[in-house]
Protein backbone atom coordinates (compact mmCIF):
# COMPACT_ATOMS: atom_id res chain seq x y z
CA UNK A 1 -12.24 27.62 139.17
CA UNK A 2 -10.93 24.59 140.15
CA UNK A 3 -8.86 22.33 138.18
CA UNK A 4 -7.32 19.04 139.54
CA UNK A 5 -5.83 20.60 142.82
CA UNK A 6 -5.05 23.53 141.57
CA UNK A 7 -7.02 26.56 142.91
CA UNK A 8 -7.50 29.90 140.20
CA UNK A 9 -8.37 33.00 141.72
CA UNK A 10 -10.97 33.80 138.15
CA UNK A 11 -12.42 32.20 135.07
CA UNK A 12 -9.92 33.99 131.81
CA UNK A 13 -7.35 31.62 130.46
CA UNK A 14 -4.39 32.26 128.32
CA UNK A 15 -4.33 30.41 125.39
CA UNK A 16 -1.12 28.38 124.36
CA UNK A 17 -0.46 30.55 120.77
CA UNK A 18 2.66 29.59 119.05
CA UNK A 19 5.33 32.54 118.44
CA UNK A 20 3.61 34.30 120.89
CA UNK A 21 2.62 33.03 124.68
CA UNK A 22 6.51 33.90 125.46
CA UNK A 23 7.44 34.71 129.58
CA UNK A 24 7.40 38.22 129.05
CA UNK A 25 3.77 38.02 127.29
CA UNK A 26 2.55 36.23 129.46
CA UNK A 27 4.16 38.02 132.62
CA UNK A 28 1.66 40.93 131.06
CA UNK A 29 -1.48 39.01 130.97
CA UNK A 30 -0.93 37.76 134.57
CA UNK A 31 -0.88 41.40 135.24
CA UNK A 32 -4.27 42.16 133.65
CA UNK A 33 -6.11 39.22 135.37
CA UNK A 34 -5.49 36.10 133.53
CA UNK A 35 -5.71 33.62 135.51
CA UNK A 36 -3.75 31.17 133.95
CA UNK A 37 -1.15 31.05 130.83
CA UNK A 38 0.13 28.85 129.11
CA UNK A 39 3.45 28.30 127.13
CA UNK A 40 3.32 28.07 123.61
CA UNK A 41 2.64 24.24 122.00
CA UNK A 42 6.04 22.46 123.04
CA UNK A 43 7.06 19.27 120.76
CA UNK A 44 7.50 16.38 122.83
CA UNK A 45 9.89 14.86 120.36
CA UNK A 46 11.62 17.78 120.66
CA UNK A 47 11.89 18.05 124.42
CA UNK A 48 12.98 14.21 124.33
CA UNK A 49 15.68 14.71 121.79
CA UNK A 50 17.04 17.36 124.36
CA UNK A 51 15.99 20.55 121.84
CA UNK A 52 17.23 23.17 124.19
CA UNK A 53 15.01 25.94 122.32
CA UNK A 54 12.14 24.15 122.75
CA UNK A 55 12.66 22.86 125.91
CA UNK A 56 13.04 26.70 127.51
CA UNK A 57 9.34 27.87 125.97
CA UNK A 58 8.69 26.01 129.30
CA UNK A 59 10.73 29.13 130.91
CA UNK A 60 8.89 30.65 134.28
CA UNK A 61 9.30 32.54 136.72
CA UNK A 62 8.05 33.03 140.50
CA UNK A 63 5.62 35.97 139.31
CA UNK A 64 4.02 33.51 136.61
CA UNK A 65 2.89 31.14 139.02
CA UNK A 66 0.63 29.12 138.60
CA UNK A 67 1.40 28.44 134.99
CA UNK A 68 0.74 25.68 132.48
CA UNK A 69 2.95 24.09 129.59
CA UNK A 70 1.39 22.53 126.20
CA UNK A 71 3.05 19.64 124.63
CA UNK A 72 1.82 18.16 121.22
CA UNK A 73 2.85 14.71 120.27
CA UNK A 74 1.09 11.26 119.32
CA UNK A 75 2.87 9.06 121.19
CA UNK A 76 1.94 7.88 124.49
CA UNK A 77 5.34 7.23 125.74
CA UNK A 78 6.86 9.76 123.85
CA UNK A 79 4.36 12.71 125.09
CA UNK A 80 4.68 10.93 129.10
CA UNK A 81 8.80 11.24 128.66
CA UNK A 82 8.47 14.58 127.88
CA UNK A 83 5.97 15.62 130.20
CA UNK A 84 8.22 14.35 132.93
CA UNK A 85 11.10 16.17 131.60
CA UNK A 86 9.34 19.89 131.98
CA UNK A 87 7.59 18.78 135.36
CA UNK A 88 10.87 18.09 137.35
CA UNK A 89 11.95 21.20 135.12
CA UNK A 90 10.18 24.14 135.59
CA UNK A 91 7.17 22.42 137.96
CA UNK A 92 4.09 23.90 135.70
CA UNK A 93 0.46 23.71 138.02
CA UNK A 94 -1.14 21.88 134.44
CA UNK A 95 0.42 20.42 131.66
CA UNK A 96 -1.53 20.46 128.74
CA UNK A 97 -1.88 18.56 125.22
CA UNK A 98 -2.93 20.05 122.10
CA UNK A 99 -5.61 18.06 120.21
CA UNK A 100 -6.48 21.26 118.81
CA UNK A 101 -4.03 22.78 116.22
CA UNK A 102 -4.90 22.64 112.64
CA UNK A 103 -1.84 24.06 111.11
CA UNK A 104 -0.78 21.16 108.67
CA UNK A 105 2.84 20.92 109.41
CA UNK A 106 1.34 20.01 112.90
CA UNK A 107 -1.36 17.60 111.69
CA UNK A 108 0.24 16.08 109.21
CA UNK A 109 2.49 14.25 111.42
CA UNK A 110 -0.22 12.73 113.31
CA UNK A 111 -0.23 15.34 116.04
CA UNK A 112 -2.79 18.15 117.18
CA UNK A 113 -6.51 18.49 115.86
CA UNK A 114 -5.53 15.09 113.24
CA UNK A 115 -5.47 12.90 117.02
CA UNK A 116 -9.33 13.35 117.39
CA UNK A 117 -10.01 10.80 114.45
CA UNK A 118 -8.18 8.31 116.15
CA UNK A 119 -9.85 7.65 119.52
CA UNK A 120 -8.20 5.24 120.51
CA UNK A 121 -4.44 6.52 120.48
CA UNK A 122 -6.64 9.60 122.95
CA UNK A 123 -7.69 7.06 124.97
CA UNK A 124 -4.23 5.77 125.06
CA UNK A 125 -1.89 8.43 124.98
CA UNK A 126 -3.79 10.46 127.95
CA UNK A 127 -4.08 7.37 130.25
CA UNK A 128 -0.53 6.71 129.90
CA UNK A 129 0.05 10.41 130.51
CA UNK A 130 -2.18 10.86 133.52
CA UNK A 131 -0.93 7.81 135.12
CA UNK A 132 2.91 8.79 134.48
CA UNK A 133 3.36 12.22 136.05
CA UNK A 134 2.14 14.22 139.38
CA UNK A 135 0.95 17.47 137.91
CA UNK A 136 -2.68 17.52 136.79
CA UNK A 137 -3.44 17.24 133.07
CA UNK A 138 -5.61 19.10 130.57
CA UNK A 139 -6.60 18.68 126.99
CA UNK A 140 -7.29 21.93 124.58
CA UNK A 141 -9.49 20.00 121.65
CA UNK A 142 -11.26 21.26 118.45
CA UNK A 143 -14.63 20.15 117.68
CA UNK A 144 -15.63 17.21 115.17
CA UNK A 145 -18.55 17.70 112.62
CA UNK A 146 -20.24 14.93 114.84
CA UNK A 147 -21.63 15.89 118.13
CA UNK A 148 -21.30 12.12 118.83
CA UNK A 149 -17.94 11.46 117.77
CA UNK A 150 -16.81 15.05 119.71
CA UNK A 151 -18.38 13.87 122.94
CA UNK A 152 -16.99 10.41 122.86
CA UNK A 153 -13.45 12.24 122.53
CA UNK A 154 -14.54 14.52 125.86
CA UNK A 155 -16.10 11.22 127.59
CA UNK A 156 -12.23 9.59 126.78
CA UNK A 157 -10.42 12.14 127.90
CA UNK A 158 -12.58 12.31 131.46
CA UNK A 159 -12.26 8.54 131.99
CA UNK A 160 -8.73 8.56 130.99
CA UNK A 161 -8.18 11.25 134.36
CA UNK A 162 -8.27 14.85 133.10
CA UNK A 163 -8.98 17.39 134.95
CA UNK A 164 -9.86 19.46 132.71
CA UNK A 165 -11.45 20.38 128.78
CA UNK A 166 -10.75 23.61 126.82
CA UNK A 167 -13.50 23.01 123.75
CA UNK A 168 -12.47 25.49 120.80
CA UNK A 169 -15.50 25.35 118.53
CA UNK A 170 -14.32 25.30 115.32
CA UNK A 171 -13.47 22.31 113.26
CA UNK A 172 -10.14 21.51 112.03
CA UNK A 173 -11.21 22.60 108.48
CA UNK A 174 -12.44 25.67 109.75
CA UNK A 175 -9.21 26.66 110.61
CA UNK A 176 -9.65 30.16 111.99
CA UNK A 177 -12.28 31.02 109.77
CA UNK A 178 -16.24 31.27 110.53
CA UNK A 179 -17.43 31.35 113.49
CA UNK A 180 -16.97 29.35 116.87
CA UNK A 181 -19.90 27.11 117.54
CA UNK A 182 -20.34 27.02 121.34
CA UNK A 183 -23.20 24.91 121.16
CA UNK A 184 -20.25 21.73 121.55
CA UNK A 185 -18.98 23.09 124.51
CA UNK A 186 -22.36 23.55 126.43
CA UNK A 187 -23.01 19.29 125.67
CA UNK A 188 -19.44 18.76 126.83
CA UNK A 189 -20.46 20.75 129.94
CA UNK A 190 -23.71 19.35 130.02
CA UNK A 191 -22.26 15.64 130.09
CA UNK A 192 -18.83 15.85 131.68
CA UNK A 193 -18.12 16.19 135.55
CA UNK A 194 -14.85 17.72 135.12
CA UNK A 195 -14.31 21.86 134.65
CA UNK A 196 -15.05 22.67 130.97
CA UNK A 197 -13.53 25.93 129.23
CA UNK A 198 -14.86 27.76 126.26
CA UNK A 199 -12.46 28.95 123.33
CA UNK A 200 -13.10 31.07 120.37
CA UNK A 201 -14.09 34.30 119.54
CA UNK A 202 -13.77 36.07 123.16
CA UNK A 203 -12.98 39.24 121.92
CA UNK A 204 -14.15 41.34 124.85
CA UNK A 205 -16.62 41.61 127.73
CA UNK A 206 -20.06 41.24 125.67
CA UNK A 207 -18.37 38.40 123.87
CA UNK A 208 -17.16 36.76 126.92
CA UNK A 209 -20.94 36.89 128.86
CA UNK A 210 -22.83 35.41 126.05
CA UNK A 211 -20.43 32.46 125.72
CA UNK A 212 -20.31 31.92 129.64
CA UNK A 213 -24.24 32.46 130.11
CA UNK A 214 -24.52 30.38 127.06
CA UNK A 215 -22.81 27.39 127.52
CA UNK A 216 -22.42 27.30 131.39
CA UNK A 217 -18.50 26.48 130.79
CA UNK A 218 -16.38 27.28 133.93
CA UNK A 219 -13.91 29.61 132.22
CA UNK A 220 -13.23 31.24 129.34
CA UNK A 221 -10.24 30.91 127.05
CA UNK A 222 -8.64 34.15 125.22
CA UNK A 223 -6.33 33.21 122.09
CA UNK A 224 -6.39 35.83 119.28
CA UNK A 225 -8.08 38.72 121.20
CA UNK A 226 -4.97 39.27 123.38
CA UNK A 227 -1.67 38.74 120.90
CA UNK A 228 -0.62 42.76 120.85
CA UNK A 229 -3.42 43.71 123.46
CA UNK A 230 -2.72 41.88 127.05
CA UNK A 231 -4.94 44.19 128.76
CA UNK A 232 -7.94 42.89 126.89
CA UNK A 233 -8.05 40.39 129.98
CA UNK A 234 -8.45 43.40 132.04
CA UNK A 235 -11.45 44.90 130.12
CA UNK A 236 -13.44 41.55 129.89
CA UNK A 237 -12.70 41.28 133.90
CA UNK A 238 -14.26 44.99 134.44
CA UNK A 239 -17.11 44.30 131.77
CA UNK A 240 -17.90 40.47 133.45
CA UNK A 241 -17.86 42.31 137.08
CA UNK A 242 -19.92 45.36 136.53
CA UNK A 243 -20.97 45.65 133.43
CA UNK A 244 -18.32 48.32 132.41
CA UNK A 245 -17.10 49.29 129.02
CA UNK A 246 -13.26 49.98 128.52
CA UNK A 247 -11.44 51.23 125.97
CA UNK A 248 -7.47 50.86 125.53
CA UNK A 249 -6.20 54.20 123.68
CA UNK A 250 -2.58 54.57 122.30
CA UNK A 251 -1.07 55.94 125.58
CA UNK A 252 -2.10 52.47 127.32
CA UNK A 253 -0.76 50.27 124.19
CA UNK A 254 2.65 51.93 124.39
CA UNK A 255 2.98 51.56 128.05
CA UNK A 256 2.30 48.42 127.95
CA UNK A 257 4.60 47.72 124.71
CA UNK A 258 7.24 49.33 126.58
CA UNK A 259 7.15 47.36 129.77
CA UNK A 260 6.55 44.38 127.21
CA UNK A 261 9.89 44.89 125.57
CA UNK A 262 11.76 45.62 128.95
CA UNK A 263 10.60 41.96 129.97
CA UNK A 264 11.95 40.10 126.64
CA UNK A 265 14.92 42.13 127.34
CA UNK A 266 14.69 41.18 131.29
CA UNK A 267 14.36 37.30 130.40
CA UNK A 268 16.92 37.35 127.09
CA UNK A 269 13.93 36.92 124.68
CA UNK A 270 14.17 39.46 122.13
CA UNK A 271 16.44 37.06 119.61
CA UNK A 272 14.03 34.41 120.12
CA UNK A 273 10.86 36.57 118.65
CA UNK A 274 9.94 38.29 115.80
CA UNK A 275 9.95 41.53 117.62
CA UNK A 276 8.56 43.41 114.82
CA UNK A 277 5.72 41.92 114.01
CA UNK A 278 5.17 41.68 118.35
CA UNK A 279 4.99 45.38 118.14
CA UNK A 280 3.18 45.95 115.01
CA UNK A 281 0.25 43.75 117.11
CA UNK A 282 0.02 46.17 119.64
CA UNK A 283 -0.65 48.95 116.95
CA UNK A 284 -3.92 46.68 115.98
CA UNK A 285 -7.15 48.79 116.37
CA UNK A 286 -5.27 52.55 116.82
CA UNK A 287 -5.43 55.71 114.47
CA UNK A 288 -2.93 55.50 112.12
CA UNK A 289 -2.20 52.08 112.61
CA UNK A 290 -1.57 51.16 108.87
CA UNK A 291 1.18 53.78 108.38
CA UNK A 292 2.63 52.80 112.37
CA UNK A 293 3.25 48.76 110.92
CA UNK A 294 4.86 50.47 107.37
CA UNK A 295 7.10 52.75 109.76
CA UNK A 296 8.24 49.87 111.93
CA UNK A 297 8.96 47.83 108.64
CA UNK A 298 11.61 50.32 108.25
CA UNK A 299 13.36 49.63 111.70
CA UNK A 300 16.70 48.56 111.67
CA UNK A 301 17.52 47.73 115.54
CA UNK A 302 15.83 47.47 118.53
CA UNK A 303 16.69 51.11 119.63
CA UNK A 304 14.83 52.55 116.84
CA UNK A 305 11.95 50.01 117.58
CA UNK A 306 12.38 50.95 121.16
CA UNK A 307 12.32 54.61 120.18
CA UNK A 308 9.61 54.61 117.26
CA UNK A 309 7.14 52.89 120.97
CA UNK A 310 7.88 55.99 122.92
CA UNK A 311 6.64 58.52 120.32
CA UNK A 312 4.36 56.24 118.57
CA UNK A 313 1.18 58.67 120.23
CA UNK A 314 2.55 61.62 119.28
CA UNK A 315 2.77 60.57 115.40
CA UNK A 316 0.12 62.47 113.19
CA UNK A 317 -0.08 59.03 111.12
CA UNK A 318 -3.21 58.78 108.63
């Protein structure tokens, strides 16, 4: 896939999920075939305002690359400024904006999934954007009950200079409940000229066919699937290429936790994260997994997290 100039060797995106699309996770998805991460949401006020913390979610490395950043914002020259700021930064292959999330402390300050009522400040805000910096530019958008009124958003964001749609199909009531609608992202497809990629509920390989075969899209986004599980990209790469089934048993989840939390260490992220609930995400799914989150509850430092991974398969936890 193809977007603006930059060339991805596959079709599986990283979503941008907040608290958890650090370096280090991200460093593991790269390693399990995702073809692209990006950051967590950034706050363009924030990055303007010279908010170091935020500023540094935009944190790479040589290994990442290519990688993209998400901003959110509703200003046009706001969102441009601080666009610039992380290009001459940390020189991300996309920088993306979130029309998407519908947490309310996002929304109700005008930013996120609350920008697709107002067309016009789209329109606007992207133009500006795409005009005002080198590296290509994406959108990540929710759906609108309207087919109409959700096409006209995809048609703005095309003629404002894209290069590129992720369509999650859910509506910003919907939160993360129900079920993705796909059927938005095959007319977006269907209509637009630019790459189109398809978000919500890839959980795995089956998942992932149907919504490719179904809506055409040129990629696939993964959001909640991988938070705990980074080798999820991995098994819906295997299932996608021939048709093979994967499982990931406890010895695989804490080797990959481990190498997970020698990363944070490697890039000084550990203080920044909730590292607790990081590793009770990568118990998701395993025998035992119920008594595994109580037991890591009950940590008191990172050597006892560290030390509660390495034995975590040898546990007789019910």
């Amino acid at each position: 896939m193809r977007l603006g100039r930059v060339d991805l060797p596959g079709d599986l995106l990283l979503a941008p999920l907040a608290e958890v699309t650090n370096l280090a996770f991200r460093l593991m998805c790269k390693k399990y075939g995702a073809s692209l991460c990006f950051t967590e949401m950034i706050s363009s006020d924030a990055v303007v305002h010279g908010n170091d913390s935020s500023v540094l979610r935009g944190m790479t490395c040589d290994e990442e690359r290519p990688f993209g950043v998400q901003l959110f914002g509703n200003s046009p020259d706001v969102v441009t400024e601080a666009a610039l700021v992380l290009e001459d930064m940390f020189h991300p292959a996309i920088i993306d904006i979130n029309l998407g999330c519908p947490a309310p402390v996002i929304t109700n300050a005008g930013c996120g999934s609350a920008l697709l009522d107002s067309p016009e400040r789209v329109s606007d805000m992207f133009s500006t954007l795409c005009e005002g910096v080198d590296t290509p530019v994406t959108a990540k958008i929710r759906v609108l009950e309207s087919r109409a009124a959700t096409l006209d958003i995809a048609h703005r964001l095309e003629d404002a200079g894209v290069c590129g749609i992720t369509v999650h199909g859910r509506t910003r009531e919907l939160g993360y409940s129900g079920t993705a609608d796909h059927s938005y992202a095959k007319l977006i497809k269907e209509e637009l000229s630019i790459p189109v990629i398809a978000n919500g509920d890839i959980r795995d390989g089956a998942s992932a066919e149907k919504v490719l075969e179904y809506t055409g899209c040129d990629g696939l986004m993964v959001g909640r699937a991988a938070m705990g599980d980074p080798h999820v990209f991995y098994r819906i790469s295997r299932y996608l290429d021939d048709g093979e089934i994967l499982e990931c048993g406890c010895e695989q989840k804490r080797d990959d936790l481990l190498e997970y939390l020698d990363l944070l260490e490697k890039f000084d992220l550990s203080s920044h994260i909730n590292l607790k609930a990081h590793v009770q995400w990568f118990t998701r799914g395993l025998k035992g997994s119920r008594s595994m989150r109580s037991e890591i509850g009950y940590a008191d430092s990172r050597d006892s997290i560290v030390e509660f991974v390495k034995n975590m398969c040898e546990k007789d936890l019910v």
